[in-house]
N, C-alpha and C. Protein backbone atom coordinates (compact mmCIF):
# COMPACT_ATOMS: atom_id res chain seq x y z
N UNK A 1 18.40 -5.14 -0.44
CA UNK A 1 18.40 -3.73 -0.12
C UNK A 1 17.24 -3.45 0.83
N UNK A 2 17.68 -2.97 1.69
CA UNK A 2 16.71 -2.18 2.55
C UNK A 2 16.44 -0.78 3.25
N UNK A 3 15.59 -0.26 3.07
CA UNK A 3 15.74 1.15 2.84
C UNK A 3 14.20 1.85 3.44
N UNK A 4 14.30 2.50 4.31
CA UNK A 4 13.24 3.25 5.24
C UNK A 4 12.89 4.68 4.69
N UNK A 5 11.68 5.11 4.32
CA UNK A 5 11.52 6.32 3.71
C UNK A 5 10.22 6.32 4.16
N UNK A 6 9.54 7.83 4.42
CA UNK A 6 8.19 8.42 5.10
C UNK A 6 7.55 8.36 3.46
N UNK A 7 6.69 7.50 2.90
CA UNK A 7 5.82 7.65 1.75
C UNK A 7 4.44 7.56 2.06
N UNK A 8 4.03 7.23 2.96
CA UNK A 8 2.87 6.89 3.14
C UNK A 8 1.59 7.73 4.20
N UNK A 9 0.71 7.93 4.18
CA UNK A 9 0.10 8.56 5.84
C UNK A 9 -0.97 7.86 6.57
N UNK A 10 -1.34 8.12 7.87
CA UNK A 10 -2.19 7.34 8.71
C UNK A 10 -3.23 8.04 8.99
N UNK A 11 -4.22 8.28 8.93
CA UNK A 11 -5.29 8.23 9.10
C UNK A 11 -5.94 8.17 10.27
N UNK A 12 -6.06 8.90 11.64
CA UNK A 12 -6.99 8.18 12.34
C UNK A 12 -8.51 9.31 12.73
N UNK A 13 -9.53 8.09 12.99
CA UNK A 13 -10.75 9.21 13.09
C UNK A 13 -11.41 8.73 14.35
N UNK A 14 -12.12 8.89 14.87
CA UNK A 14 -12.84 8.86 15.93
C UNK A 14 -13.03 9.08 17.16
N UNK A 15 -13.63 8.40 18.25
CA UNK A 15 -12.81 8.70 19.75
C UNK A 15 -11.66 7.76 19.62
N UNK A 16 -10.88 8.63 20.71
CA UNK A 16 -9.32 8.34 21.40
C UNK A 16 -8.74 8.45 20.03
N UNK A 17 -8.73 8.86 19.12
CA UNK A 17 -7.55 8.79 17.99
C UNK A 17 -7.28 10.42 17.50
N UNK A 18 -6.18 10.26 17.01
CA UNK A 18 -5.29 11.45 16.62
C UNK A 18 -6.32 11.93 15.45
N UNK A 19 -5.81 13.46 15.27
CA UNK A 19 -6.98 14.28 14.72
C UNK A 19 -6.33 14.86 13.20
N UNK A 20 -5.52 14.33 13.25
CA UNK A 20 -4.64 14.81 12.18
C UNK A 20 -3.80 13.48 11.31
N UNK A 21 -2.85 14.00 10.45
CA UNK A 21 -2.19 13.02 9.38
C UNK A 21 -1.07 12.42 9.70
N UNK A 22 -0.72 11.46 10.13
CA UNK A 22 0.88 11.36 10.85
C UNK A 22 1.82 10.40 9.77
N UNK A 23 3.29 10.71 9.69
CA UNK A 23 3.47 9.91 8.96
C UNK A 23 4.02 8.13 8.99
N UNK A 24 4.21 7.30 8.34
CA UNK A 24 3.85 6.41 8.52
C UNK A 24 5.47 5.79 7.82
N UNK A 25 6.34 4.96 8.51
CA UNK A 25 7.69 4.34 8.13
C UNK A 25 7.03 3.55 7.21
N UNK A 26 7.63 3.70 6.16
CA UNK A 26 7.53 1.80 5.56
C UNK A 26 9.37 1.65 4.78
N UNK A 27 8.99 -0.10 4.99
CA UNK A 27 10.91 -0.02 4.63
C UNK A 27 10.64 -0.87 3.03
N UNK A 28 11.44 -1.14 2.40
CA UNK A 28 11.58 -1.31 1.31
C UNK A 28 12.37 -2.66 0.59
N UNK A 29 12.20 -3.60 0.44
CA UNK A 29 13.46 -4.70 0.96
C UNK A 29 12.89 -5.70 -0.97
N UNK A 30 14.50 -5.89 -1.33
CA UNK A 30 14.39 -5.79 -2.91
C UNK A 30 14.27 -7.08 -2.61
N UNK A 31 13.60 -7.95 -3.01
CA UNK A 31 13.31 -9.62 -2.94
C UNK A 31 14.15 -10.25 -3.75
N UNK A 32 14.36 -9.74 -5.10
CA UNK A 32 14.70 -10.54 -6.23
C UNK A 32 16.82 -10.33 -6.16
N UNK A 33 17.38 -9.27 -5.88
CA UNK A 33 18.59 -8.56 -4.93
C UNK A 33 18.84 -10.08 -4.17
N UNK A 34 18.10 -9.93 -3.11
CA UNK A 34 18.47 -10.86 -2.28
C UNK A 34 18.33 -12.36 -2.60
N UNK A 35 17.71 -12.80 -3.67
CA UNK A 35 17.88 -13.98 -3.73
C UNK A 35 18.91 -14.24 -4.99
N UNK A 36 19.59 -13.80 -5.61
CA UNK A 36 20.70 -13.50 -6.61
C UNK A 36 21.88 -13.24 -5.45
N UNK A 37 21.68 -13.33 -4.46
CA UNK A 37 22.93 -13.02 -3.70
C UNK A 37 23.69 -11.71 -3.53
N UNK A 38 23.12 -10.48 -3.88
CA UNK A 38 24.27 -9.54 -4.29
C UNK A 38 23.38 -8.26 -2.88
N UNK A 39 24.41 -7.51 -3.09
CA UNK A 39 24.23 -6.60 -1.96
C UNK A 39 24.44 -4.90 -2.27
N UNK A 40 23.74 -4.95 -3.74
CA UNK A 40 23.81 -3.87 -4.48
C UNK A 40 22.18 -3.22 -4.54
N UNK A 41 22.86 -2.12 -4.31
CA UNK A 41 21.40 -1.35 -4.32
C UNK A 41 20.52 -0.55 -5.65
N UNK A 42 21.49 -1.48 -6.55
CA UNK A 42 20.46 -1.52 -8.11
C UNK A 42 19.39 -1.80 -7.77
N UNK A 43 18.38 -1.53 -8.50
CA UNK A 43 17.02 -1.56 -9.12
C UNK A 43 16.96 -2.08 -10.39
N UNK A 44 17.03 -3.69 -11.33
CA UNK A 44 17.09 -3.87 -11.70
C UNK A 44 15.55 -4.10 -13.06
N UNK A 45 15.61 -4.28 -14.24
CA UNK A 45 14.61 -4.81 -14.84
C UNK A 45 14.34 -6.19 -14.18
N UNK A 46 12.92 -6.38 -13.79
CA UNK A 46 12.14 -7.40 -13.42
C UNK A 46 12.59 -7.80 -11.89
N UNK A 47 13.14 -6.82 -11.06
CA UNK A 47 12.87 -6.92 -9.68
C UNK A 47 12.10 -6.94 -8.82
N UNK A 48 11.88 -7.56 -7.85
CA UNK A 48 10.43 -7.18 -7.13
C UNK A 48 10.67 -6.87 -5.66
N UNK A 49 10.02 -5.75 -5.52
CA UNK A 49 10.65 -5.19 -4.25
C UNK A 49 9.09 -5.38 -3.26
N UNK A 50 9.26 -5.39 -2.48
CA UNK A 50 8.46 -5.74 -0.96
C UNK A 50 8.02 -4.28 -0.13
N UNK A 51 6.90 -3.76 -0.34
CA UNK A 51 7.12 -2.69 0.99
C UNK A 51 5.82 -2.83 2.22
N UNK A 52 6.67 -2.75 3.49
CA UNK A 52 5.92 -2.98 4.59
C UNK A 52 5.90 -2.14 5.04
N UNK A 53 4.63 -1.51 5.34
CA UNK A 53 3.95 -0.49 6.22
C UNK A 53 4.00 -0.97 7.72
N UNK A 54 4.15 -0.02 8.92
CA UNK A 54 3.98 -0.66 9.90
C UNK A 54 3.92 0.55 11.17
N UNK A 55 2.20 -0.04 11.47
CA UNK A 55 1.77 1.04 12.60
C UNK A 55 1.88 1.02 13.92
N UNK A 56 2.07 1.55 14.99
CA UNK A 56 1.79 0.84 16.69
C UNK A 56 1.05 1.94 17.10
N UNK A 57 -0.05 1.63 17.68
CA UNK A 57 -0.59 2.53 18.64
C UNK A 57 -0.06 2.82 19.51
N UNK A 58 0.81 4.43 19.93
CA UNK A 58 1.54 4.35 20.78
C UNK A 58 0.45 5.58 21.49
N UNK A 59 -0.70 5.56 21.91
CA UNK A 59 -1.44 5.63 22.15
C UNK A 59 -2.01 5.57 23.83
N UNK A 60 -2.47 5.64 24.90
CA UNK A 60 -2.91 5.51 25.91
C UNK A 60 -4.43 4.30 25.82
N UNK A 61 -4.94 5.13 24.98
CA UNK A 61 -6.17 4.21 24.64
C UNK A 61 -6.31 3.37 23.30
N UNK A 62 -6.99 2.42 23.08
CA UNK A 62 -7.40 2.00 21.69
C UNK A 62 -7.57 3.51 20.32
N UNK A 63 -7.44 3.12 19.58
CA UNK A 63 -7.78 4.14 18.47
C UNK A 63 -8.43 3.28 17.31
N UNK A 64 -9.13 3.84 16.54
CA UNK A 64 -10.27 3.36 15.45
C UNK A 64 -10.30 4.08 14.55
N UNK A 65 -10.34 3.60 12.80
CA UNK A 65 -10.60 4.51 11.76
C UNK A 65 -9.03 4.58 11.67
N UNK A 66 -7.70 3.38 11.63
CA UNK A 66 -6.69 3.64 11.20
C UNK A 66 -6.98 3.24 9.17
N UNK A 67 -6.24 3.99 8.66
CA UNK A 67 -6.17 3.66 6.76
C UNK A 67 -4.60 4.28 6.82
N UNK A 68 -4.19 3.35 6.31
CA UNK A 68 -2.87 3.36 5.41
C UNK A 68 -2.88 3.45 3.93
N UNK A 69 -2.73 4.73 3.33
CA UNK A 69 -2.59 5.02 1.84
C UNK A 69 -1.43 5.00 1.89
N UNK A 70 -0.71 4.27 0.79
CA UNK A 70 0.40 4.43 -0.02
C UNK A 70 0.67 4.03 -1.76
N UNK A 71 1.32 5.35 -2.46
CA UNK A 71 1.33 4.71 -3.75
C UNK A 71 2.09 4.08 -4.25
N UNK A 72 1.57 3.27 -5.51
CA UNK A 72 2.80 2.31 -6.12
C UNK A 72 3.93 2.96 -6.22
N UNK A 73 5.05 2.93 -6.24
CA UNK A 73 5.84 4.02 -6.52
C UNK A 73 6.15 4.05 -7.79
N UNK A 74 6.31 5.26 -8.58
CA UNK A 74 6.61 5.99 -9.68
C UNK A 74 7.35 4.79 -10.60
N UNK A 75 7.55 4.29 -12.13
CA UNK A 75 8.27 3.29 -12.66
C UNK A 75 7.94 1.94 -11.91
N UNK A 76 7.36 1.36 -10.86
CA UNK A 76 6.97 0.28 -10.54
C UNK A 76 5.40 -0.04 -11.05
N UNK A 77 5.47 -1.55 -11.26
CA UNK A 77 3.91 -2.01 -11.03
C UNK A 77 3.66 -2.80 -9.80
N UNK A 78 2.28 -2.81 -9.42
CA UNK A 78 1.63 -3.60 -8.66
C UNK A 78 1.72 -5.09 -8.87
N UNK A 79 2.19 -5.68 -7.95
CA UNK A 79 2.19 -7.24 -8.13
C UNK A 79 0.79 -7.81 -7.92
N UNK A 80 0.24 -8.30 -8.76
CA UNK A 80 -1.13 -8.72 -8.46
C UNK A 80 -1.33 -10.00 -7.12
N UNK A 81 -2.53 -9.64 -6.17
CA UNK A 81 -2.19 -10.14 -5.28
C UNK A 81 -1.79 -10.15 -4.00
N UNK A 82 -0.86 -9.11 -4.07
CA UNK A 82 0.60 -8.97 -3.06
C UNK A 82 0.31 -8.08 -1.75
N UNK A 83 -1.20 -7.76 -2.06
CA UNK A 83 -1.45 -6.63 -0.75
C UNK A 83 -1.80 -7.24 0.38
N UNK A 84 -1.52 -7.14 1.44
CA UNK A 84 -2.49 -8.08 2.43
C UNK A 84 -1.84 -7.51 4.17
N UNK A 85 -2.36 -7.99 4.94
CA UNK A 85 -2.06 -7.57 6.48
C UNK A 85 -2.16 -8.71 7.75
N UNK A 86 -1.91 -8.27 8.53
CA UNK A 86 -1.40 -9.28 10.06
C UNK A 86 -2.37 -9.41 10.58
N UNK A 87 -3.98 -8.53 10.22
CA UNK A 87 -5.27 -8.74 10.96
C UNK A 87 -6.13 -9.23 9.89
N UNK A 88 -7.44 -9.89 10.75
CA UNK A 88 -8.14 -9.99 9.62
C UNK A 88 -9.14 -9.47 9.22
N UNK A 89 -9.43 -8.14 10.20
CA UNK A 89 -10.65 -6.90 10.27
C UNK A 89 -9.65 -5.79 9.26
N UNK A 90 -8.75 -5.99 8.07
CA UNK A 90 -8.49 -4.90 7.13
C UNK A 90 -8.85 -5.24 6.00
N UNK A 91 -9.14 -4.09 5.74
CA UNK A 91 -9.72 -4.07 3.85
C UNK A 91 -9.06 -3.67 3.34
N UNK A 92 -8.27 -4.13 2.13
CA UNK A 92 -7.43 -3.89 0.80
C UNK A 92 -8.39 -3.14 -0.25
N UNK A 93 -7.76 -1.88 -0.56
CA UNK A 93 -8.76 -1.65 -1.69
C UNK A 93 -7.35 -0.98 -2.59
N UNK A 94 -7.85 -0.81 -4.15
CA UNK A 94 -7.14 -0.41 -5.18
C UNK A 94 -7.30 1.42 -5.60
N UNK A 95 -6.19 2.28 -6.27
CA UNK A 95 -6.71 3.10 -6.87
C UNK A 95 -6.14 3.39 -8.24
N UNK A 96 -7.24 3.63 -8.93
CA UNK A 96 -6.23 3.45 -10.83
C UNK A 96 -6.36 5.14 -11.01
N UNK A 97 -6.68 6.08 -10.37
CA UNK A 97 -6.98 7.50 -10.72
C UNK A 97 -6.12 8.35 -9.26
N UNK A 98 -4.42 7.32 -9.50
CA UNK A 98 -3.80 8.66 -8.69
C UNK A 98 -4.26 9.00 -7.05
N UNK A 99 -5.43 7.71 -6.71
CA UNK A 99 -5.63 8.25 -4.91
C UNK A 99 -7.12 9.18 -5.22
N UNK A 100 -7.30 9.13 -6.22
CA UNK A 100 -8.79 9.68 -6.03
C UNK A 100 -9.83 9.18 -5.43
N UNK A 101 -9.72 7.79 -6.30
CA UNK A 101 -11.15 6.92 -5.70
C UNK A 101 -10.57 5.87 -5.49
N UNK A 102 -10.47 4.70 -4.51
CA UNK A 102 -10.37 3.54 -3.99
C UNK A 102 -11.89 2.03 -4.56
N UNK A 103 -11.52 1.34 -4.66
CA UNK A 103 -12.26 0.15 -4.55
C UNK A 103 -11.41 -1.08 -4.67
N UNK A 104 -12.14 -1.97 -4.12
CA UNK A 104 -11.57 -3.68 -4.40
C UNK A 104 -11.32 -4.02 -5.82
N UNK A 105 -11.72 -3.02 -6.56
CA UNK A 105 -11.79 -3.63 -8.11
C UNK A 105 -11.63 -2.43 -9.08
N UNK A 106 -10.85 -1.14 -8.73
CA UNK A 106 -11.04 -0.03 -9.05
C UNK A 106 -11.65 -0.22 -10.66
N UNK A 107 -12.21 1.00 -11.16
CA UNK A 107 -12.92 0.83 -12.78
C UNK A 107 -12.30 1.91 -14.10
N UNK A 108 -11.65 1.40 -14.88
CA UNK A 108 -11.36 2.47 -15.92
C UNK A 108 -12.29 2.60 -16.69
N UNK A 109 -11.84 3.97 -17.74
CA UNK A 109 -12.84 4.25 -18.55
C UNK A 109 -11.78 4.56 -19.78
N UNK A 110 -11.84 3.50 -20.95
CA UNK A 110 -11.39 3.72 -21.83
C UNK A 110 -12.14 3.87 -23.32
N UNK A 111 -10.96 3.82 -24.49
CA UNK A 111 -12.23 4.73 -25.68
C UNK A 111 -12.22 3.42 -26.33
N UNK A 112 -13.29 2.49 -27.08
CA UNK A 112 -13.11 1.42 -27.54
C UNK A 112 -13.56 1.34 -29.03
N UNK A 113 -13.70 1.44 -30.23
CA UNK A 113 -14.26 1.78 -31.29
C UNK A 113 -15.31 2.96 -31.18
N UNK A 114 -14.39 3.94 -30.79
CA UNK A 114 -15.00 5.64 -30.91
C UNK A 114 -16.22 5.87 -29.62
N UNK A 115 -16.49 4.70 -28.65
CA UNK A 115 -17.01 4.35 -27.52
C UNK A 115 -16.52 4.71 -26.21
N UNK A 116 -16.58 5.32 -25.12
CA UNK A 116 -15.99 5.26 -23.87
C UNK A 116 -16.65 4.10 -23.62
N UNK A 117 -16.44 3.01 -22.68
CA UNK A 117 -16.43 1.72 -22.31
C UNK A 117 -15.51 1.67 -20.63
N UNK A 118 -16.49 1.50 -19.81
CA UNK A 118 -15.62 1.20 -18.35
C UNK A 118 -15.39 -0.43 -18.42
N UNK A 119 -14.16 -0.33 -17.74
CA UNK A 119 -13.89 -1.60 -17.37
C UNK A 119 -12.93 -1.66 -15.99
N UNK A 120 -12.76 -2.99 -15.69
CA UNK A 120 -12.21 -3.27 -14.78
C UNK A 120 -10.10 -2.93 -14.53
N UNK A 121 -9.73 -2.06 -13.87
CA UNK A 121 -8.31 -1.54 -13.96
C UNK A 121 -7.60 -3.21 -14.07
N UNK A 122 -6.18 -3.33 -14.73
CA UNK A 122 -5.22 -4.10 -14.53
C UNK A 122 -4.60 -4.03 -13.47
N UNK A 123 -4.37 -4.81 -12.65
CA UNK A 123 -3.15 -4.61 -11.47
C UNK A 123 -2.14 -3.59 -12.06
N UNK A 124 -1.79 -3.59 -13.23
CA UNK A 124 -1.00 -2.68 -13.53
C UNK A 124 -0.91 -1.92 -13.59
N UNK A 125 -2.34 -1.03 -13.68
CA UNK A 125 -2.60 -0.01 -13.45
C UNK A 125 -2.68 0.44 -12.28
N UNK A 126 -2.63 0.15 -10.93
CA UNK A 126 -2.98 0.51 -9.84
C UNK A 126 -1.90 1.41 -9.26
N UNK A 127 -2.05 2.26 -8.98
CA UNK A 127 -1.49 3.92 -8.60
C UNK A 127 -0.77 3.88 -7.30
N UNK A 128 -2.33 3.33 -6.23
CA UNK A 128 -2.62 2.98 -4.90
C UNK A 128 -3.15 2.01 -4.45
N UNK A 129 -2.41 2.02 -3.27
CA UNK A 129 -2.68 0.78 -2.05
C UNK A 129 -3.46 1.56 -0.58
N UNK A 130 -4.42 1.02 -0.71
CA UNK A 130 -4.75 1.42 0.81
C UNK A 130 -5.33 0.51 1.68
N UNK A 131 -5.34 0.19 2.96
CA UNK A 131 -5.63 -0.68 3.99
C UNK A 131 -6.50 0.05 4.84
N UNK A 132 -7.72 -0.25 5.02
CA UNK A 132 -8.68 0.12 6.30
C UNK A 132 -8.98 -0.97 7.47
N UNK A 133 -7.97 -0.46 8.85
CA UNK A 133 -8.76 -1.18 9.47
C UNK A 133 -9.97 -0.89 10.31
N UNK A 134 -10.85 -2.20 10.28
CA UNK A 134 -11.80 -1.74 10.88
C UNK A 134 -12.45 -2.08 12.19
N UNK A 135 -11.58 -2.36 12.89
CA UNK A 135 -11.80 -2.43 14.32
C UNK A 135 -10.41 -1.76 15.11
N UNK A 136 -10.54 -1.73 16.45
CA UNK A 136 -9.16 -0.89 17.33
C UNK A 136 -8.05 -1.32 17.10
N UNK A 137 -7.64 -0.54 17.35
CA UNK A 137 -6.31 -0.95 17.68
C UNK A 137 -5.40 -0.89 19.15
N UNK A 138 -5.35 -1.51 20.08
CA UNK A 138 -5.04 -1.43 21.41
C UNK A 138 -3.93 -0.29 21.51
N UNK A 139 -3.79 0.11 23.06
CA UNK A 139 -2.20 0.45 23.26
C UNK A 139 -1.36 -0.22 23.15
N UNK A 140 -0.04 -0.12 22.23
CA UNK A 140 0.37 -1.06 22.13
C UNK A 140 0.82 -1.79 21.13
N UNK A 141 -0.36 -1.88 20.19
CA UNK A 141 -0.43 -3.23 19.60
C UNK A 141 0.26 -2.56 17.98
N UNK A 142 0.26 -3.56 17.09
CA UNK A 142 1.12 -3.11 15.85
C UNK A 142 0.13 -3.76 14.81
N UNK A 143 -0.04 -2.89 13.68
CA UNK A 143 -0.67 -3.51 12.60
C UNK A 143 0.67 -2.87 11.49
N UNK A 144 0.66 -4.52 10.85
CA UNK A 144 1.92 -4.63 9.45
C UNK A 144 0.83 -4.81 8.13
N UNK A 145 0.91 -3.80 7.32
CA UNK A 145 0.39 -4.00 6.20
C UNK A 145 1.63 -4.40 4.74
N UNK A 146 1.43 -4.41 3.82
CA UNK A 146 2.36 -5.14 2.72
C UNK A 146 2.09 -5.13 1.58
N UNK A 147 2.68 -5.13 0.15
CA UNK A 147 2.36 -5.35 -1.19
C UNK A 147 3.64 -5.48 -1.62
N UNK A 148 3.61 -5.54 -2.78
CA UNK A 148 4.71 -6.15 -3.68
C UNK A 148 4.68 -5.14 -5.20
N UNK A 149 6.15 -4.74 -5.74
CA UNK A 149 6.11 -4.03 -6.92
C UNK A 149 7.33 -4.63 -7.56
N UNK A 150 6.71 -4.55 -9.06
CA UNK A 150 7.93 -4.80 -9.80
C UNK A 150 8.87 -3.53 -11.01
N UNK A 151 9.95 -3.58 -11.06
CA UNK A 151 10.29 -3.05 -12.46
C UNK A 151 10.33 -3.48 -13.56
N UNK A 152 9.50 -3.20 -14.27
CA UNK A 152 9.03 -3.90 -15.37
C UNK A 152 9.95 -4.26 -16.08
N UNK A 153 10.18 -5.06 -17.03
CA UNK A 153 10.92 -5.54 -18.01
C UNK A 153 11.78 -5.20 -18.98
């Protein structure tokens, strides 16, 4: 299954870049569908679906300060792992609080024998995906970002 929907937004800040939120294609392509052979656009228990973000500077000049937020989607988990991009100036970071706060390692805070206790989020928990890159991006040029979700069991 493959399937194109506006979920995500772009980000750009600095000189030569757009001043505002634009939105951002990503397509959707069921991994586990396609290797079972079938051409049904179920969503099955323990599927894992693929979604690729994908930007072009269609731009005159370079632009800088691109971030791609997008969330896990609703009933899916995060495949641990599965985030990654076509450059190697982007940063992957996590969010377990809904897009509030981002990090490489986002942190919960749970109650542990009548204790709040932070700890480190589960992939499973992760809400959000976001990608910073941090160098230009030419006229032109295309940055593909990526992760992986499953329906749980």
């Amino acid at each position: 299954m493959r399937r194109t929907m506006v979920v995500a937004a772009v980000l750009l800040t600095g000189a030569g870049a757009l001043s505002a939120q634009r939105p951002l294609v990503v397509t959707a392509l069921n991994l586990t569908a396609r290797s079972r052979g079938t051409q049904s656009q179920a969503v099955m228990p323990g599927d894992v679906l693929q979604y690729q973000l994908r930007f072009t500077n269609q731009r005159q000049g370079d632009v800088r300060g691109v971030v791609f937020t997008n969330p896990v989607p609703a009933g899916l988990r995060y495949v641990d792992g599965s985030a990654g991009a076509d450059r190697q100036d982007v940063t992957v970071e996590y969010s377990a609080d809904s897009g509030k706060t981002f990090a490489a390692t986002p942190i919960v805070t749970e109650v542990v024998a009548g204790r709040r206790v932070q700890k480190p989020a589960a992939p499973a928990q992760y809400t959000h995906v976001r990608w910073t890159v941090r160098g230009s991006i030419a006229p032109g040029a295309m940055v593909t970002a990526e992760f992986r979700a499953e329906l749980p069991k």
